[in-house]
N, C-alpha and C. Protein backbone atom coordinates (compact mmCIF):
# COMPACT_ATOMS: atom_id res chain seq x y z
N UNK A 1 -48.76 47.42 31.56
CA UNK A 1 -49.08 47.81 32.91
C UNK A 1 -49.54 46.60 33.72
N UNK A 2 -50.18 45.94 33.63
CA UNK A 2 -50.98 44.46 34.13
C UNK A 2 -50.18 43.24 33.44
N UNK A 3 -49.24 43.45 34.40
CA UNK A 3 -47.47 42.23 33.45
C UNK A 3 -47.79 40.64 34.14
N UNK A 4 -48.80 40.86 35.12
CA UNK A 4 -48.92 39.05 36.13
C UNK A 4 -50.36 39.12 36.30
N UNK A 5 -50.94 38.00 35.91
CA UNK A 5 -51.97 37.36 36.06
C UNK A 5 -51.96 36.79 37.67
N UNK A 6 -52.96 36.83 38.85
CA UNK A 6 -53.28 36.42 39.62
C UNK A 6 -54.16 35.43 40.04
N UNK A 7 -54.09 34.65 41.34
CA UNK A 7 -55.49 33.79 41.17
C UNK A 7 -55.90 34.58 43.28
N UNK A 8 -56.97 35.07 43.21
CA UNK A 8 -57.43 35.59 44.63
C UNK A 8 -58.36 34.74 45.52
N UNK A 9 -58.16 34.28 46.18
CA UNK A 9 -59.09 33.16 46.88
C UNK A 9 -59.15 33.74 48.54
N UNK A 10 -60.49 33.55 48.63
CA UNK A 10 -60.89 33.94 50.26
C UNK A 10 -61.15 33.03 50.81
N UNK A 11 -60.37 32.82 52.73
CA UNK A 11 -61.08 31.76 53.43
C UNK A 11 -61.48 32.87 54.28
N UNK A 12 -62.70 31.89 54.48
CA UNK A 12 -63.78 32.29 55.28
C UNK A 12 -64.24 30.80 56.56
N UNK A 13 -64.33 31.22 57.43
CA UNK A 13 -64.28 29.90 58.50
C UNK A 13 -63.94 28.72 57.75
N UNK A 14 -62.72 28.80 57.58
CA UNK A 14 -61.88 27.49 57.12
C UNK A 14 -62.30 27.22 55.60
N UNK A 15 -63.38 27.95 55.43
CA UNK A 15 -63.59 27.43 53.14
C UNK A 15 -62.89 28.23 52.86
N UNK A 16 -62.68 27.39 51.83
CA UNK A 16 -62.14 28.64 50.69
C UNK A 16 -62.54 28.78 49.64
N UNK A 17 -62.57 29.73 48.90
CA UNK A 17 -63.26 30.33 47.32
C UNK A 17 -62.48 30.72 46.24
N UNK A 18 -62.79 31.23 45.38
CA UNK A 18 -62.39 32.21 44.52
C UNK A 18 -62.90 33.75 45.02
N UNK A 19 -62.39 34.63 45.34
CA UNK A 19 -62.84 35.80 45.53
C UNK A 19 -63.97 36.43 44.44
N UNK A 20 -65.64 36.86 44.68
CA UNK A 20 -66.21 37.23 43.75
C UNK A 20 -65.80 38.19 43.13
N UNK A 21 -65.93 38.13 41.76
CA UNK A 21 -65.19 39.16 40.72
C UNK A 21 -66.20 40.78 41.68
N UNK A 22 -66.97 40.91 42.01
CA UNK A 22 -68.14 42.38 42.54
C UNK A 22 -67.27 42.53 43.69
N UNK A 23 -66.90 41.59 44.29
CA UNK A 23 -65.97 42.13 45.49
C UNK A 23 -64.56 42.18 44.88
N UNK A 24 -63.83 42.05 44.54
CA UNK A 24 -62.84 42.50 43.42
C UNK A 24 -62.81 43.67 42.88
N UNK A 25 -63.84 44.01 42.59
CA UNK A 25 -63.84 45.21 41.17
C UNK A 25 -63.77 46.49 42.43
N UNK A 26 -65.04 46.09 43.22
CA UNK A 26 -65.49 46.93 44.69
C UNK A 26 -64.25 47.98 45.11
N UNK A 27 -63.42 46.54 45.30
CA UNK A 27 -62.18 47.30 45.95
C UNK A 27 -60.84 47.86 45.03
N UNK A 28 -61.04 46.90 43.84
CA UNK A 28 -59.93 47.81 43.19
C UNK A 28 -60.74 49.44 42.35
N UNK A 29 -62.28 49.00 41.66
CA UNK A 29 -62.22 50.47 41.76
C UNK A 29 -62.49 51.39 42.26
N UNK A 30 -63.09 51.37 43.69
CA UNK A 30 -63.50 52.36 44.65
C UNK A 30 -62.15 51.96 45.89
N UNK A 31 -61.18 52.05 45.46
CA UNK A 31 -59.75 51.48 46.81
C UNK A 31 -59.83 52.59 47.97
N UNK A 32 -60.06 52.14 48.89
CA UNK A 32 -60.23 52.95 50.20
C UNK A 32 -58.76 52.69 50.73
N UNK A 33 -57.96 52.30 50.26
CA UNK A 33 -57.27 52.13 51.23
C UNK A 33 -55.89 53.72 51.20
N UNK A 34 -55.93 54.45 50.08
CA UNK A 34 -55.24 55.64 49.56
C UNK A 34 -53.99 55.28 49.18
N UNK A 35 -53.40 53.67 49.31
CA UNK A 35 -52.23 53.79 48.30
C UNK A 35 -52.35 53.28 47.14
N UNK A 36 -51.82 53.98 46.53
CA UNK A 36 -51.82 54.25 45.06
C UNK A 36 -51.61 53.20 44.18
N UNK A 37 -50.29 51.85 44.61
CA UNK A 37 -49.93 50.61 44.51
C UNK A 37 -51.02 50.18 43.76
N UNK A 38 -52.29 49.94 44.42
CA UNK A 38 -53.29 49.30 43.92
C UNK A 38 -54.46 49.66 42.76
N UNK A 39 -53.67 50.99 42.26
CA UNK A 39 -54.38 51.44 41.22
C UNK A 39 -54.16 50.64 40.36
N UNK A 40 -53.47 49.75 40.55
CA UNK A 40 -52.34 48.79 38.84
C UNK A 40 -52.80 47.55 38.97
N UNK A 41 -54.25 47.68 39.29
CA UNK A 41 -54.84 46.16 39.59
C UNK A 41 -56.48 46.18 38.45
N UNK A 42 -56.45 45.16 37.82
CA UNK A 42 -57.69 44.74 36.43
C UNK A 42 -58.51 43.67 36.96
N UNK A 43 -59.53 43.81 38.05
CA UNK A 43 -60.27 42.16 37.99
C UNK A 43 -60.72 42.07 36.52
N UNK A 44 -60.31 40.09 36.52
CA UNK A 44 -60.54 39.45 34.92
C UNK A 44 -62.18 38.76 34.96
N UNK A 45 -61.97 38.27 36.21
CA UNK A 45 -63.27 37.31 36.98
C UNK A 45 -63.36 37.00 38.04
N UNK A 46 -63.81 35.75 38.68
CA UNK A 46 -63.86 35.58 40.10
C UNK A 46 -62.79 34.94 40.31
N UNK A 47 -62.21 35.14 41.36
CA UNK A 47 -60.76 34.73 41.60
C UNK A 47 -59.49 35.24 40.69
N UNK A 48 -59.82 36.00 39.82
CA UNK A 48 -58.78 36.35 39.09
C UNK A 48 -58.69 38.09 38.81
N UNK A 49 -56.98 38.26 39.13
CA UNK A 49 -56.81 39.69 39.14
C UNK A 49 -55.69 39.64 37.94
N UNK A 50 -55.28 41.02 36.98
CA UNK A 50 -53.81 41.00 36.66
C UNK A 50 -53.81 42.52 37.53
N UNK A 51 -52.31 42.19 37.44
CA UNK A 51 -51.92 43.28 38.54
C UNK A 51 -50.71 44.10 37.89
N UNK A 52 -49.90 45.46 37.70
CA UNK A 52 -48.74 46.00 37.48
C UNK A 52 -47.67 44.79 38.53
N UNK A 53 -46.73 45.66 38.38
CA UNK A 53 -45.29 45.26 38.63
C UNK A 53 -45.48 46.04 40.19
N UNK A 54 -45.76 46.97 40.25
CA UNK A 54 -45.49 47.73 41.40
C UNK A 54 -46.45 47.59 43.10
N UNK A 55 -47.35 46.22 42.42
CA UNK A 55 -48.53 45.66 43.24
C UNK A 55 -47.69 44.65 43.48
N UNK A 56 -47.68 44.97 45.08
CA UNK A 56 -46.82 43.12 46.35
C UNK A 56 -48.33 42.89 46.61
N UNK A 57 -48.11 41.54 46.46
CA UNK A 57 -49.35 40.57 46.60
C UNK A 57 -49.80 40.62 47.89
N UNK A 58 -48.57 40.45 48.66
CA UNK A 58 -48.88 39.68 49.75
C UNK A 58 -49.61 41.56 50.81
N UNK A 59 -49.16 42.78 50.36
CA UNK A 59 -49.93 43.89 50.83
C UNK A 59 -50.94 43.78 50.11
N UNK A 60 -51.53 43.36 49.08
CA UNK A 60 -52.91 43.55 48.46
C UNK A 60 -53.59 42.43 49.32
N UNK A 61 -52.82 41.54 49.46
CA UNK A 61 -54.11 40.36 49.97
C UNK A 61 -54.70 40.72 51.34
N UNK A 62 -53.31 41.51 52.50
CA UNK A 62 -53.80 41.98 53.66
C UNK A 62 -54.81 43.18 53.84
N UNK A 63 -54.53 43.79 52.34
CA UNK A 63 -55.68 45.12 52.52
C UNK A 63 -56.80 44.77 52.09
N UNK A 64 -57.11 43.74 51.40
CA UNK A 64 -58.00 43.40 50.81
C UNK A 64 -58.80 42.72 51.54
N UNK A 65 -58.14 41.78 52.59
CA UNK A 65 -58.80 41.14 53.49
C UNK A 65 -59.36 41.77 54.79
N UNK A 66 -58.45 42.88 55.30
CA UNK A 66 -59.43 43.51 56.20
C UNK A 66 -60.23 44.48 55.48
N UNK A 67 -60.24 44.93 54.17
CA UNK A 67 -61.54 45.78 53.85
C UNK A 67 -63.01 44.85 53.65
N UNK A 68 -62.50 43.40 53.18
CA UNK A 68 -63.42 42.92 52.87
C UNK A 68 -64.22 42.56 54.83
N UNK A 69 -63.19 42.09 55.58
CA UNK A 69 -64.16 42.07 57.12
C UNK A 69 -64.44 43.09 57.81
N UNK A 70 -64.21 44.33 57.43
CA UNK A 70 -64.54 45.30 57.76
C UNK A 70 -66.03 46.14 56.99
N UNK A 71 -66.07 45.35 55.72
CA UNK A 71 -67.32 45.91 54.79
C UNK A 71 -68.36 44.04 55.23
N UNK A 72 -68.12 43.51 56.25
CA UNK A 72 -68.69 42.25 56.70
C UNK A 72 -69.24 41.46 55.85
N UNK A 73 -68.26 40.67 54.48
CA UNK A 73 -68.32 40.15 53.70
C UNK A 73 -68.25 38.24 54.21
N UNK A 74 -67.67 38.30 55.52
CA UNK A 74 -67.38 37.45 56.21
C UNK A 74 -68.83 36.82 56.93
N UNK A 75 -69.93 37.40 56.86
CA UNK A 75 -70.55 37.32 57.59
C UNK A 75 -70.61 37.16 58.97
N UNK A 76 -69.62 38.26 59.69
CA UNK A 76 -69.38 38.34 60.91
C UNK A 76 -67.98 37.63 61.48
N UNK A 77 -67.45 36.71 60.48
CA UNK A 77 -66.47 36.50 60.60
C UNK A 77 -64.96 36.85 59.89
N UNK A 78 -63.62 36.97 60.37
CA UNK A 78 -62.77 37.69 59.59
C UNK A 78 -62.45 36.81 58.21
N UNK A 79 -61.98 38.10 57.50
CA UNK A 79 -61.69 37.63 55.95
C UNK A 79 -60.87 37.36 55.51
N UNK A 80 -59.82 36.19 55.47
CA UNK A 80 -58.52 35.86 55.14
C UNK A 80 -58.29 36.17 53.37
N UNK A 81 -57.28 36.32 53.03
CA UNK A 81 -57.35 35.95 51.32
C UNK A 81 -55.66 35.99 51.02
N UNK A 82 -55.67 34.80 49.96
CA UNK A 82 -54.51 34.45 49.60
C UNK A 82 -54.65 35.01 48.12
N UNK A 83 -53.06 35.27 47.67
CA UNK A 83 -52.73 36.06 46.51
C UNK A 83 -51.82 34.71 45.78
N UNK A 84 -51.91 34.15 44.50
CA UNK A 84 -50.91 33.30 44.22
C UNK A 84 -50.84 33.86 42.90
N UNK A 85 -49.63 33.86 42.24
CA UNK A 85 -49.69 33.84 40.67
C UNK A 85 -49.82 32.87 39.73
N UNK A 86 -50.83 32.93 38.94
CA UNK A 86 -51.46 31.95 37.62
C UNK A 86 -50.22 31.41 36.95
């Protein structure tokens, strides 16, 4: 089920990170967003997800990023995040 290893990184006014594994877990196991896609997602650690086959990166990184500036993880500023595979 979890066939690709990910690496999740957030910019935030121009830094960038590893996405914290608590904000990771946050959203894959409480997913507000109601599609289902993202049930097929395992945070490993910080910055790191494996994901199913049926998870597009590039929709996880956009939902992920406005839940995270919308739950004001940004500290007031918006939450970019890039999806790459390991």
């Amino acid at each position: 089920m979890y066939s690709r290893k990910l690496i999740v990184e957030v910019l935030i006014a121009g830094e960038r990170q590893p996405c914290p594994l608590d904000w990771l877990d946050s959203f894959c196991m409480r997913n507000f967003t109601g599609s289902a896609e993202f049930d097929d997602t395992l945070p490993m650690g910080d910055g790191l997800l494996e994901a199913g086959l049926r998870v597009d990166p590039a929709r996880l990184a956009s939902a992920l990023g406005a839940w995270l500036t919308k739950r004001g993880k940004g500290g007031g500023k918006p939450v970019a995040v890039e999806i790459h595979r390991q």
